[in-house]
Protein backbone atom coordinates (compact mmCIF):
# COMPACT_ATOMS: atom_id res chain seq x y z
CA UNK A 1 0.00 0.00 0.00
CA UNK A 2 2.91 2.24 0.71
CA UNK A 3 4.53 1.66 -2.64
CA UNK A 4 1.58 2.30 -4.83
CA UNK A 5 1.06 5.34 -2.82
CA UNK A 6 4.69 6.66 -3.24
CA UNK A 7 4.67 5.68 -7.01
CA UNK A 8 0.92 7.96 -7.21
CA UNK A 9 3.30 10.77 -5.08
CA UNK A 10 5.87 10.10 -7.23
CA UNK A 11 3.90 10.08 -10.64
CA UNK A 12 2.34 13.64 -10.06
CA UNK A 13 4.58 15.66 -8.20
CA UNK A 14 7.93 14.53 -8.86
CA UNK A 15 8.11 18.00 -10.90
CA UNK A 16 8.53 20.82 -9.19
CA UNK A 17 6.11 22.83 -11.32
CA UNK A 18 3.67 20.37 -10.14
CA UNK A 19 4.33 21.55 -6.89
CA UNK A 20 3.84 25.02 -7.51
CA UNK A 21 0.52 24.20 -9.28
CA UNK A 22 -0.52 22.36 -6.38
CA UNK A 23 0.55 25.19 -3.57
CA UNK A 24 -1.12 27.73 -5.51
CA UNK A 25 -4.33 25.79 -5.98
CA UNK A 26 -4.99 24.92 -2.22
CA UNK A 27 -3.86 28.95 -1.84
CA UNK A 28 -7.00 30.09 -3.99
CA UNK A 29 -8.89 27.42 -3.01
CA UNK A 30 -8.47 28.76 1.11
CA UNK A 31 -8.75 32.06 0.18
CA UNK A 32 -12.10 31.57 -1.75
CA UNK A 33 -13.54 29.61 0.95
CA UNK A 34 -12.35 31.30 4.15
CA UNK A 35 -12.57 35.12 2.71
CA UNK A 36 -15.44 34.85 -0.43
CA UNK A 37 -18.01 37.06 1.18
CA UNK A 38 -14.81 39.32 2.68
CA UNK A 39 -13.78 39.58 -1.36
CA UNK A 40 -16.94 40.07 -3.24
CA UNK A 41 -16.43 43.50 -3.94
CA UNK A 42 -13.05 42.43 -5.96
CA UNK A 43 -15.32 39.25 -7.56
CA UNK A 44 -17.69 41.94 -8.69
CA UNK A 45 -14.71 43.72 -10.29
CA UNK A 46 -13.39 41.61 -11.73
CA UNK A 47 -16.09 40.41 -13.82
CA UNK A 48 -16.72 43.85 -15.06
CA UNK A 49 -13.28 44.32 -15.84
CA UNK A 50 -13.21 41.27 -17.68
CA UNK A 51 -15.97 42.75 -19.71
CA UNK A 52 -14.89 45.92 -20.14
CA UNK A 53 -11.58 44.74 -20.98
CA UNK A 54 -12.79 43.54 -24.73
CA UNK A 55 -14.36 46.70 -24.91
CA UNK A 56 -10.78 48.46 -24.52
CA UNK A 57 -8.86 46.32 -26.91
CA UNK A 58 -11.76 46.92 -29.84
CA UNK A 59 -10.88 50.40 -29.25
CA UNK A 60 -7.18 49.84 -29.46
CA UNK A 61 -7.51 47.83 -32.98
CA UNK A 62 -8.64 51.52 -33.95
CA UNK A 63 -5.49 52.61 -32.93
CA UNK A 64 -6.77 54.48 -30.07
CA UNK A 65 -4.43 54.54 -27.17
CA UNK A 66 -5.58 52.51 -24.07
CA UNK A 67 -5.56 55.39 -21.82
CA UNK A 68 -8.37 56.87 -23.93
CA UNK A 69 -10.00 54.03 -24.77
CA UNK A 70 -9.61 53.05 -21.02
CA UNK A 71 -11.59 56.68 -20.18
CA UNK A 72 -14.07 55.68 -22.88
CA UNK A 73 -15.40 52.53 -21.47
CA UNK A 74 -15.57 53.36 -18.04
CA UNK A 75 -17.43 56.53 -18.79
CA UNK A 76 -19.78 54.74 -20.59
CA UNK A 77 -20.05 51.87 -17.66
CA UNK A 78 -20.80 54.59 -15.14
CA UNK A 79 -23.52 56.26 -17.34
CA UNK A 80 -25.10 52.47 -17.69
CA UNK A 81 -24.30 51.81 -13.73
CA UNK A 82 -26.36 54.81 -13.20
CA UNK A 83 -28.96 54.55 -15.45
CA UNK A 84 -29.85 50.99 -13.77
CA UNK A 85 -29.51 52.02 -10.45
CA UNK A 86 -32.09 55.40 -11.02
CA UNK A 87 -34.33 54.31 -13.85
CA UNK A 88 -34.13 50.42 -14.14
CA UNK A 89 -33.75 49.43 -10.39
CA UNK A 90 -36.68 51.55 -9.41
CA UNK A 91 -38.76 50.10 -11.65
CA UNK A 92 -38.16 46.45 -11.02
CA UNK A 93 -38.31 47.36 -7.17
CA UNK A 94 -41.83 48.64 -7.46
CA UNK A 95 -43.32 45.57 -9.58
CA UNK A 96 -41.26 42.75 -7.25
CA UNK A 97 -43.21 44.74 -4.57
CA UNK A 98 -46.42 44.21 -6.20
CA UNK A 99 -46.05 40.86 -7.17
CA UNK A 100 -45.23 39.71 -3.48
CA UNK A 101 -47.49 41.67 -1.93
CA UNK A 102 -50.61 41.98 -4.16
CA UNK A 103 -50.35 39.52 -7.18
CA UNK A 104 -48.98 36.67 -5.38
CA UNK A 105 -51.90 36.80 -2.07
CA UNK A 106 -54.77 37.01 -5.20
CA UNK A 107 -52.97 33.78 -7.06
CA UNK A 108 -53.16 32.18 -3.65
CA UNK A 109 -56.81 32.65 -3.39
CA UNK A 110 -57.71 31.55 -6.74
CA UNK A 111 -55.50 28.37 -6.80
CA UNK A 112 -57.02 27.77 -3.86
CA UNK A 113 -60.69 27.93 -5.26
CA UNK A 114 -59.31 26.17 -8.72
CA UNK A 115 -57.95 22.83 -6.19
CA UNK A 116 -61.74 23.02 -4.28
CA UNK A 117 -63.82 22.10 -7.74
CA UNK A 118 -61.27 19.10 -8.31
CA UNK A 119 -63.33 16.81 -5.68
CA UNK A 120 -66.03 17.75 -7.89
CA UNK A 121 -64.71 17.16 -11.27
CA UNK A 122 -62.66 14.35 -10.58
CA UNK A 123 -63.83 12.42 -7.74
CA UNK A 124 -62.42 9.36 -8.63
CA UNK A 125 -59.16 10.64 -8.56
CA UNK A 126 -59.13 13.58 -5.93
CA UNK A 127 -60.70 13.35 -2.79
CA UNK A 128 -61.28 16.51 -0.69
CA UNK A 129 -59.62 15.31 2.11
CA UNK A 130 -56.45 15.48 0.19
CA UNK A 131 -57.23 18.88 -1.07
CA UNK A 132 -57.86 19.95 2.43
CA UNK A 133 -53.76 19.20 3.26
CA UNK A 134 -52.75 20.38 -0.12
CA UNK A 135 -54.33 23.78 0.96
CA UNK A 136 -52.67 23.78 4.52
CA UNK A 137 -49.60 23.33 3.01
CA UNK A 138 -49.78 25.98 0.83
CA UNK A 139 -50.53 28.72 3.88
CA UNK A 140 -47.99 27.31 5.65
CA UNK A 141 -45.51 27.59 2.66
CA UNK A 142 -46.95 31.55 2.09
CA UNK A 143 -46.78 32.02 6.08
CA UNK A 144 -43.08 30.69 6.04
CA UNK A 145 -42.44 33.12 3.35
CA UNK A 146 -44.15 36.13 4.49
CA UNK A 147 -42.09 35.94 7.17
CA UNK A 148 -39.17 35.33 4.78
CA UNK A 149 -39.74 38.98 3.69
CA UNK A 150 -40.43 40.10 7.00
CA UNK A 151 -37.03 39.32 8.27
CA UNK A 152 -35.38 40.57 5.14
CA UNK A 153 -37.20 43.75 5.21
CA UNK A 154 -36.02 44.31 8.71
CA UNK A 155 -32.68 43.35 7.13
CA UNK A 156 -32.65 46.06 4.96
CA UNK A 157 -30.06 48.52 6.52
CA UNK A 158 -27.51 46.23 6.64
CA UNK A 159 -27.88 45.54 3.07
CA UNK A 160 -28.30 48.97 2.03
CA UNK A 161 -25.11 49.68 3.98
CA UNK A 162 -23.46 47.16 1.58
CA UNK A 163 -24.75 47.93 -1.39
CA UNK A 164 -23.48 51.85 -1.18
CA UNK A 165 -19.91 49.98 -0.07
CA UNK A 166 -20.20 48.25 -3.58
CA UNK A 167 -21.21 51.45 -5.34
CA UNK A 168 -18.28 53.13 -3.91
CA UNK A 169 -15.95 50.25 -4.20
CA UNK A 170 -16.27 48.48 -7.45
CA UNK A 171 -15.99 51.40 -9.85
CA UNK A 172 -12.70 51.85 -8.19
CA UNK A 173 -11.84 48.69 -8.32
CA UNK A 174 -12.90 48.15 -11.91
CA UNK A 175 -11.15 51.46 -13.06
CA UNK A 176 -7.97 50.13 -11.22
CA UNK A 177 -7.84 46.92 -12.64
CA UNK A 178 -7.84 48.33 -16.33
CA UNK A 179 -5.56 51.01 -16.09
CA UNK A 180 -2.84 49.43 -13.68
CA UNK A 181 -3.75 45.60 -15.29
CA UNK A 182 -0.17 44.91 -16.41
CA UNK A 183 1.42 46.46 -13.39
CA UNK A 184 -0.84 44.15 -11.18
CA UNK A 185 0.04 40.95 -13.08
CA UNK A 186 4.06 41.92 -12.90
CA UNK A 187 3.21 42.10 -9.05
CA UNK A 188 1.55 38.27 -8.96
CA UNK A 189 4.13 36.92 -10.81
CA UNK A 190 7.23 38.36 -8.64
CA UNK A 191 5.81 36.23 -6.05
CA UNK A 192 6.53 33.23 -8.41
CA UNK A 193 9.81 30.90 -8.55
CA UNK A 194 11.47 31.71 -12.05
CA UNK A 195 10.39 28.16 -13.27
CA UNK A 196 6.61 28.50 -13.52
CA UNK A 197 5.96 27.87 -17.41
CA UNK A 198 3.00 25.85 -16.63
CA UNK A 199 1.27 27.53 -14.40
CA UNK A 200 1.89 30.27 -17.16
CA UNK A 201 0.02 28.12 -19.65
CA UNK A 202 -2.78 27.30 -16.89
CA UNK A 203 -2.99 31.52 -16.42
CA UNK A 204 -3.04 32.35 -19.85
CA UNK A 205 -5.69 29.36 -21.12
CA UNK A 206 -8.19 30.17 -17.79
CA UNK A 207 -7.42 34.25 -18.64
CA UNK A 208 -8.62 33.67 -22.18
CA UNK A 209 -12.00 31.14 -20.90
CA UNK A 210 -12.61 33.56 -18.10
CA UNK A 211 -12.46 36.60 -20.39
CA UNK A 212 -14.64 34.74 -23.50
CA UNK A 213 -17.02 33.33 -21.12
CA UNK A 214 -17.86 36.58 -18.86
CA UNK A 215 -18.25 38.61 -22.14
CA UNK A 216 -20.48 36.28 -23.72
CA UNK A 217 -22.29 34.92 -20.96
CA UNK A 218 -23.53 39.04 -19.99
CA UNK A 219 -24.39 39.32 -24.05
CA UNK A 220 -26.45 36.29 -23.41
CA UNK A 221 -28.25 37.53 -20.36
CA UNK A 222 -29.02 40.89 -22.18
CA UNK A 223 -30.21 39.46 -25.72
CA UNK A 224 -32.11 36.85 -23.80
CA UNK A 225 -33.74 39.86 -21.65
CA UNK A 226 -34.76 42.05 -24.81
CA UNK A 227 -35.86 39.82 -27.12
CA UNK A 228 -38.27 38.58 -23.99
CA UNK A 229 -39.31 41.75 -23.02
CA UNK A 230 -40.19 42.58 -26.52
CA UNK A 231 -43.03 40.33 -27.11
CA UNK A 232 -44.26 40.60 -23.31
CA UNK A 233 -44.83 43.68 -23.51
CA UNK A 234 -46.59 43.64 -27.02
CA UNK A 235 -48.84 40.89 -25.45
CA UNK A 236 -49.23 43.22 -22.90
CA UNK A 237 -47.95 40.45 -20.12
CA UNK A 238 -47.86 41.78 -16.35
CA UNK A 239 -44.57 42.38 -15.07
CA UNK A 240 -43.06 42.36 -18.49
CA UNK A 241 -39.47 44.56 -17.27
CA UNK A 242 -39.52 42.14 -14.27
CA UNK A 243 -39.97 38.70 -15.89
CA UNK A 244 -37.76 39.46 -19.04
CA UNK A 245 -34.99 40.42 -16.37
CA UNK A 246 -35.23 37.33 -13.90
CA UNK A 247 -35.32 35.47 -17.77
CA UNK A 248 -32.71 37.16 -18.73
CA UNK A 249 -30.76 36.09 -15.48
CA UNK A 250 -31.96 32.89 -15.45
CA UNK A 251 -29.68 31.94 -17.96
CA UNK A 252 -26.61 31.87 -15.32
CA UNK A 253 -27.96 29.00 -14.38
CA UNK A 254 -27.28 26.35 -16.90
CA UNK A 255 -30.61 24.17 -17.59
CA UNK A 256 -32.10 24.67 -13.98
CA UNK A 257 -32.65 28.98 -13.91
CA UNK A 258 -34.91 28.36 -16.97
CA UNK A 259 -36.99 25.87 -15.69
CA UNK A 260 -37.30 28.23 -12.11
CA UNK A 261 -37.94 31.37 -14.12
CA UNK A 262 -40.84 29.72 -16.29
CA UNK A 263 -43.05 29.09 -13.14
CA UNK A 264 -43.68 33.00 -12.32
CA UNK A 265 -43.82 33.59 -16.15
CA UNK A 266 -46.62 30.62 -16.62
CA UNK A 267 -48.25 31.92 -13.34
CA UNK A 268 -48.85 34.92 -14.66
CA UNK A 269 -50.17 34.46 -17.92
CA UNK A 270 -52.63 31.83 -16.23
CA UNK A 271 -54.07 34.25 -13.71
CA UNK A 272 -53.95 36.52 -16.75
CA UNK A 273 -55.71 35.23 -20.01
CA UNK A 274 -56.36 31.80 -18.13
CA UNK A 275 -55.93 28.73 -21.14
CA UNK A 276 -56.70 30.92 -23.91
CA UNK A 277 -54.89 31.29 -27.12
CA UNK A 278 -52.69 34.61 -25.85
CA UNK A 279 -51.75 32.17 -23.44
CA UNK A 280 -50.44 29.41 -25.55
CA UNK A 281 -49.21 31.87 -28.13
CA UNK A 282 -46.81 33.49 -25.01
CA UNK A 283 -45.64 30.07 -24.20
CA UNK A 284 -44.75 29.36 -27.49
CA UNK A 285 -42.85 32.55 -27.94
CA UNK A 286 -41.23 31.70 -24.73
CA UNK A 287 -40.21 28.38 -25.11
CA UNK A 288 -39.10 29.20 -29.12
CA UNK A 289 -36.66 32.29 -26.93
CA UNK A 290 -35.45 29.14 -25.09
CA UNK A 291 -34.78 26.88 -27.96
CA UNK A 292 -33.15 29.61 -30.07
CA UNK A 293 -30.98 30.68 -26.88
CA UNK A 294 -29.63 27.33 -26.03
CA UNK A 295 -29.03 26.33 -30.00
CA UNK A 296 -27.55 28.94 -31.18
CA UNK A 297 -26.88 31.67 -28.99
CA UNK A 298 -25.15 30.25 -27.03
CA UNK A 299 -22.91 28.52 -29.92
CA UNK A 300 -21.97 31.90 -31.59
CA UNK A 301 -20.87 33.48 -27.77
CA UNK A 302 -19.46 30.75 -26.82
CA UNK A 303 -17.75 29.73 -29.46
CA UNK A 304 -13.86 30.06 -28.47
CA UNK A 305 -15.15 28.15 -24.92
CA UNK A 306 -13.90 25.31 -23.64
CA UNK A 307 -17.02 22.40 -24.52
CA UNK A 308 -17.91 20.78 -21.33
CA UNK A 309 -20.04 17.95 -21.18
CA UNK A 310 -23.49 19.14 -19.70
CA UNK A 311 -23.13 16.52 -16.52
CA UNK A 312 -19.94 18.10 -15.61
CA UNK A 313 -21.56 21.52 -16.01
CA UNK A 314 -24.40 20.75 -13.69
CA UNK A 315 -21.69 19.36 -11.08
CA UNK A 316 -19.61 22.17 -11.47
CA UNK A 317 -22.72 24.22 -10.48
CA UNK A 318 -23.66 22.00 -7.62
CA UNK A 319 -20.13 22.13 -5.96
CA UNK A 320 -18.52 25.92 -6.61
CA UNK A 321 -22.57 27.14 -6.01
CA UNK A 322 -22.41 25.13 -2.66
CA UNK A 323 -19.05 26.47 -1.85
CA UNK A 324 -19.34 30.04 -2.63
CA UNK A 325 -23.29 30.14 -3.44
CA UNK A 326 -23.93 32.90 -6.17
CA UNK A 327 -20.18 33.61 -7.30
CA UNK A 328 -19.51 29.65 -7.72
CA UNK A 329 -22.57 29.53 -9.72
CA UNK A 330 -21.73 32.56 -11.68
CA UNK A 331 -17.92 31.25 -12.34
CA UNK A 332 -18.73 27.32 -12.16
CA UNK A 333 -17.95 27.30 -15.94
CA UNK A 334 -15.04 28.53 -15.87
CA UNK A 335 -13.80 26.90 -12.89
CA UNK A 336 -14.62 24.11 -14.86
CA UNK A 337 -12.30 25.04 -17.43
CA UNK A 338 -9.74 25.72 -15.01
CA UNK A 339 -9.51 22.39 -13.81
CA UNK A 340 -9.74 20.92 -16.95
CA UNK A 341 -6.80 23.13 -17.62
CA UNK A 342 -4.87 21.85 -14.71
CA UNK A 343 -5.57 18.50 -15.29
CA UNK A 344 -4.50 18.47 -19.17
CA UNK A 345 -1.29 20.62 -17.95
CA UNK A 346 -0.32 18.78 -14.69
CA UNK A 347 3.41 17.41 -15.28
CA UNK A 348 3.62 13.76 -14.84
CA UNK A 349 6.38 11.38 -14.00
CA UNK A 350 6.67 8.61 -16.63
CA UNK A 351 5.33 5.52 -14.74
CA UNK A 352 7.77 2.48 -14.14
CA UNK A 353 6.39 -0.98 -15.58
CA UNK A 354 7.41 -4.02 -14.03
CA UNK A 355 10.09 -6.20 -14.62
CA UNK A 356 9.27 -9.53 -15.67
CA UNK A 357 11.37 -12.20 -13.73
């Protein structure tokens, strides 16, 4: 047992870039898990520098310098930051208001009178005792979650407190990291031994997924969002900004946000137009969004990406999502990457075959 565990030892970290690779994984790996919340300010950053950062180079193809094309960007980021947080944030504010506190109580009551005449209908198959515990469990499922908003509500200063730290913070931080990028990187890598070509190569192929992936997966979320909000709102759907945005969002989610998302969206054109045929007709615009997204979309954006099988992206959502809840989920696919990276770079011993006696 000893031997075959020194010949594993021996067979992946007999280099000692594998070493390195190894040190600075379980680094990031602590720091992530012991400091995430600490750090998501710089998270946040990063991600719109990442963004902004193929913004920049178009404008240096045009032979702009960066310093301008630097001032460009982030003048037009903090004319977009403040256009959401004045005109779009109010807006979606006021109808998640009504929808919790007014739509949601009325869809209550009339599910509740829709599950009564099922005894009635179909009394072979639903008896009204059952419907009787159906119905408690629904008010104690809207109890639980009026006091859900309760408690956040009384929440609120704390998270208004943070969210004018991140409105201070992250423009900083994002202006920072584009203007003073290469100076940061020549900082990171002094801390490096002079033999660290491989974790170069891991760097540079995660850089270029991380960068690809963040820029196309925000295109997705915003094409996704306006060609949704289009057709709600010339169906005159209910909460047409506010569903198109939560579809929109749902998309950072791989498979499972869609499938969330489509329960308010079907709830509301229910309680609506009930089964009519501007019902089926929105649910058939809605699921052809879906369809068109996920075959084709998403092939043109993601085109330069790393393919991943989709069981390793749901368990790469599962386990960075469980470790670092809506940053792993956000970044699970290219964490994926990375470890693919790491795995397809990791140095290996040659392994010793047996002698035959």
């Amino acid at each position: 047992m000893i031997n075959v565990i020194r010949q594993w030892f021996h067979h992946y970290f007999s280099d000692p870039q594998a070493v390195l690779l190894a040190i600075l994984l379980i680094s990031g790996l602590t720091i992530l898990m012991t400091m995430s919340h600490m750090l998501a300010p710089v998270l946040a950053s990063l991600v719109i520098a990442y963004l902004l950062e193929g913004l920049v180079k178009l404008l240096q193809t045009w032979r702009i310098p960066r310093w301008l094309a630097i001032s460009i960007v982030f003048s037009l980021f903090f004319t977009l930051m403040v256009f959401l947080i004045l005109v779009l944030l109010p807006i979606l504010s006021y109808q998640s208001s009504q929808f919790i506190l007014q739509e949601l109580p009325n869809m209550t009551i009339r599910g509740q009178e829709l599950l009564m005449q099922l005894p009635q209908h179909y009394p072979e198959f639903v008896s009204p005792a059952q419907i009787d515990n159906l119905l408690n469990s629904i008010r104690t499922g809207v109890k639980d979650f009026g006091q859900f908003i309760l408690s956040y509500s009384l929440a609120s200063i704390p998270i208004i407190i943070t969210l004018a730290i991140y409105l201070i913070l992250v423009p900083l931080l994002v202006f920072f990291f584009l203007k003073d990028k290469e100076i940061l990187l020549k900082w990171l890598v002094s801390f490096l031994p002079k033999e660290h070509a491989i974790a170069k190569k891991v760097w540079q192929e995660t850089d270029i997924q991380m960068g690809n992936y963040i820029r196309g997966k925000v295109n997705e979320i915003f094409i996704v969002a306006m060609f949704t909000y289009i057709p709600f709102v010339i169906m005159e759907l209910h909460y047409a900004p506010l569903l198109a945005v939560l579809t929109g969002l749902s998309v950072i989610v791989p498979y499972v946000g869609s499938i969330i998302v489509t329960i308010p969206v079907v709830l509301v054109a229910y309680f609506q137009w009930g089964l009519d045929s501007s019902f089926w007709w929105l649910m058939g615009i809605y699921v052809t969004i879906h369809v068109l997204d996920g075959n084709i979309l998403v092939p043109i954006l993601f085109s330069e990406a790393v393919n991943l099988h989709p069981v390793a992206i749901i368990v790469a959502v599962l386990v960075f999502g469980g470790f670092w809840g809506f940053w792993g989920i956000f970044f699970a696919i290219p964490l994926a990457t990375l470890v693919k990276a790491l795995l397809n770079a990791w140095p290996r011993a040659p392994l010793k075959e047996k002698s035959s006696s």
